[in-house]
N, C-alpha and C. Protein backbone atom coordinates (compact mmCIF):
# COMPACT_ATOMS: atom_id res chain seq x y z
N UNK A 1 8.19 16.17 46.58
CA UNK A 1 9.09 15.16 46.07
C UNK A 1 8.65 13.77 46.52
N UNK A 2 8.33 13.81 47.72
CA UNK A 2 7.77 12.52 48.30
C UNK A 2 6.22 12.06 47.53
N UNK A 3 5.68 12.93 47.26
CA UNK A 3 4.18 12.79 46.86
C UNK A 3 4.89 11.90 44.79
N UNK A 4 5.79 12.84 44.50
CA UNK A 4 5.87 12.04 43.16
C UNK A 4 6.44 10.57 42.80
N UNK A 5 7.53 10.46 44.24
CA UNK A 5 7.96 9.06 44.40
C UNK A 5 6.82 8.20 44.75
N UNK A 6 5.62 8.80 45.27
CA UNK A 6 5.06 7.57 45.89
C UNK A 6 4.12 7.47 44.60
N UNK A 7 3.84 8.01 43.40
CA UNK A 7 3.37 8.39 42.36
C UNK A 7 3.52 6.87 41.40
N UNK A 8 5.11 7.43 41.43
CA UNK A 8 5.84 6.27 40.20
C UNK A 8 5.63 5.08 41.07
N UNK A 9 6.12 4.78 41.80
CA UNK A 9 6.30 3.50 42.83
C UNK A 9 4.47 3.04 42.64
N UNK A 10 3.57 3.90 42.99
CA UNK A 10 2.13 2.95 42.66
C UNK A 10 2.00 2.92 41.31
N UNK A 11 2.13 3.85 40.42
CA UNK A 11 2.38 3.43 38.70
C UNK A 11 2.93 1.89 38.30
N UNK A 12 4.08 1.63 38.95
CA UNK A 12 5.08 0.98 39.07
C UNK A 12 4.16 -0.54 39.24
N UNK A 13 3.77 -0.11 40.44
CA UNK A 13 3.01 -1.43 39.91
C UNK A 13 1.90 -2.33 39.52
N UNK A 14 1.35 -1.02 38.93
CA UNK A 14 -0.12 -1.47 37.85
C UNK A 14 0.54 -1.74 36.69
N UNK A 15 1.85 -1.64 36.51
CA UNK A 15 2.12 -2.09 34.54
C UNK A 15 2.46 -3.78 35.33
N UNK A 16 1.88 -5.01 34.52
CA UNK A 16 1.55 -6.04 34.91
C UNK A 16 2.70 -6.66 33.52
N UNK A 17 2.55 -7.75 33.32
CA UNK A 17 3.10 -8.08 31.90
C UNK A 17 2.35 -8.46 30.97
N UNK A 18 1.13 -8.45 31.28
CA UNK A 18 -0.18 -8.53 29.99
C UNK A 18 -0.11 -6.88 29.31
N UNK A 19 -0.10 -5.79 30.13
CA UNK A 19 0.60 -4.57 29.55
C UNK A 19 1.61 -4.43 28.68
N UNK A 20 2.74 -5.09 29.74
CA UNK A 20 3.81 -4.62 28.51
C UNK A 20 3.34 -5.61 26.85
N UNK A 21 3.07 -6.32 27.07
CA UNK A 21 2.84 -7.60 25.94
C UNK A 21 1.93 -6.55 24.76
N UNK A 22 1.00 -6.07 25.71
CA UNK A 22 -0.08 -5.30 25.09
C UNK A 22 0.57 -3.88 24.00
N UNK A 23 1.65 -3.49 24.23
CA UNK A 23 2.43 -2.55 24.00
C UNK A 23 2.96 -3.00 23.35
N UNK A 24 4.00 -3.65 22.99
CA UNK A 24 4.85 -4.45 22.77
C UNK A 24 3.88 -5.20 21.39
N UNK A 25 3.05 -5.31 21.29
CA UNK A 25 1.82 -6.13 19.96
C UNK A 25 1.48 -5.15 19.49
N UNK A 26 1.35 -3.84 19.97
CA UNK A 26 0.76 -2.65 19.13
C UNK A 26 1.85 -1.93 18.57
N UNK A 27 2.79 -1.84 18.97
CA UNK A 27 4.19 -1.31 18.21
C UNK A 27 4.67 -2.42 17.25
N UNK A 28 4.47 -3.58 17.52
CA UNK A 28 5.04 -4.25 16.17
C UNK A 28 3.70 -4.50 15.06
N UNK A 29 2.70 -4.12 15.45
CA UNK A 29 1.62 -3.53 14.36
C UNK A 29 1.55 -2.47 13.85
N UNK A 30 2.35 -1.49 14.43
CA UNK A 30 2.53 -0.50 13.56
C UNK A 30 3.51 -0.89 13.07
N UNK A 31 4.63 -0.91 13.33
CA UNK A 31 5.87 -1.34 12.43
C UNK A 31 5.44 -2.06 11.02
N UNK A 32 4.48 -3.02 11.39
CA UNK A 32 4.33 -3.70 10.19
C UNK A 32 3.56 -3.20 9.24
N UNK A 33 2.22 -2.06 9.94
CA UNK A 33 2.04 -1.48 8.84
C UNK A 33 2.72 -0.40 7.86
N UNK A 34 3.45 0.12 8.76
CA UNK A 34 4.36 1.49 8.25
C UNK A 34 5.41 0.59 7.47
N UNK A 35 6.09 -0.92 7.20
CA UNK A 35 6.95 -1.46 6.23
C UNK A 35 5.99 -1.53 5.11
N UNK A 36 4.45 -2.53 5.63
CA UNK A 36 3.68 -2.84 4.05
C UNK A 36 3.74 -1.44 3.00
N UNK A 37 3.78 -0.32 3.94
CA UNK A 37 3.68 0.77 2.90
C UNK A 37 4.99 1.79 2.68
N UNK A 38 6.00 0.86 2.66
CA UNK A 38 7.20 1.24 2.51
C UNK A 38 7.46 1.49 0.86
N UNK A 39 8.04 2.05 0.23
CA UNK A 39 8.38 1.98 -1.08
C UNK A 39 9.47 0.45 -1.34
N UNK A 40 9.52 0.05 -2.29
CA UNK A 40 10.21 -0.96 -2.35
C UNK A 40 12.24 -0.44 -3.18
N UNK A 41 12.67 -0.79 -2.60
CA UNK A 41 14.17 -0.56 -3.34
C UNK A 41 14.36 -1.29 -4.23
N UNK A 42 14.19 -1.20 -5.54
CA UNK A 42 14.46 -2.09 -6.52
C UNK A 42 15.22 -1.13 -7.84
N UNK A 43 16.38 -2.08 -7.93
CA UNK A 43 17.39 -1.15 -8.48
C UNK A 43 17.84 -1.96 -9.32
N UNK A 44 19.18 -1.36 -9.95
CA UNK A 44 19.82 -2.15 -11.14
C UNK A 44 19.28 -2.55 -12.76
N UNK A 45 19.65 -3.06 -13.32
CA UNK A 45 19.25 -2.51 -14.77
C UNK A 45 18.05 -3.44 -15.28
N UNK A 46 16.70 -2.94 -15.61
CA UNK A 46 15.69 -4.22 -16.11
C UNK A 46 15.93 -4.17 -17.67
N UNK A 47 15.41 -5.49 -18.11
CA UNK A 47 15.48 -5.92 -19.09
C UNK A 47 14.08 -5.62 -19.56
């Protein structure tokens, strides 16, 4: 138990905030690709 606390706690502090940023830019790149290829909702009556 002691060996896994001391685990997270040095994990803990190699995530820096250029990491999270880094994470955080690759999830909203996917997001954006998974919307471009979203179907579009277009409804209601065409002329």
């Amino acid at each position: 138990m002691k060996n896994t606390l001391s685990q997270i706690a040095l994990l803990s502090t190699k995530i820096d905030k250029t990491h999270i940023q880094f994470v955080l830019m690759l999830l909203a790149l996917a997001m954006l690709v998974l919307g471009i290829g979203a179907p579009e909702d277009v409804g209601g009556v065409t002329r």
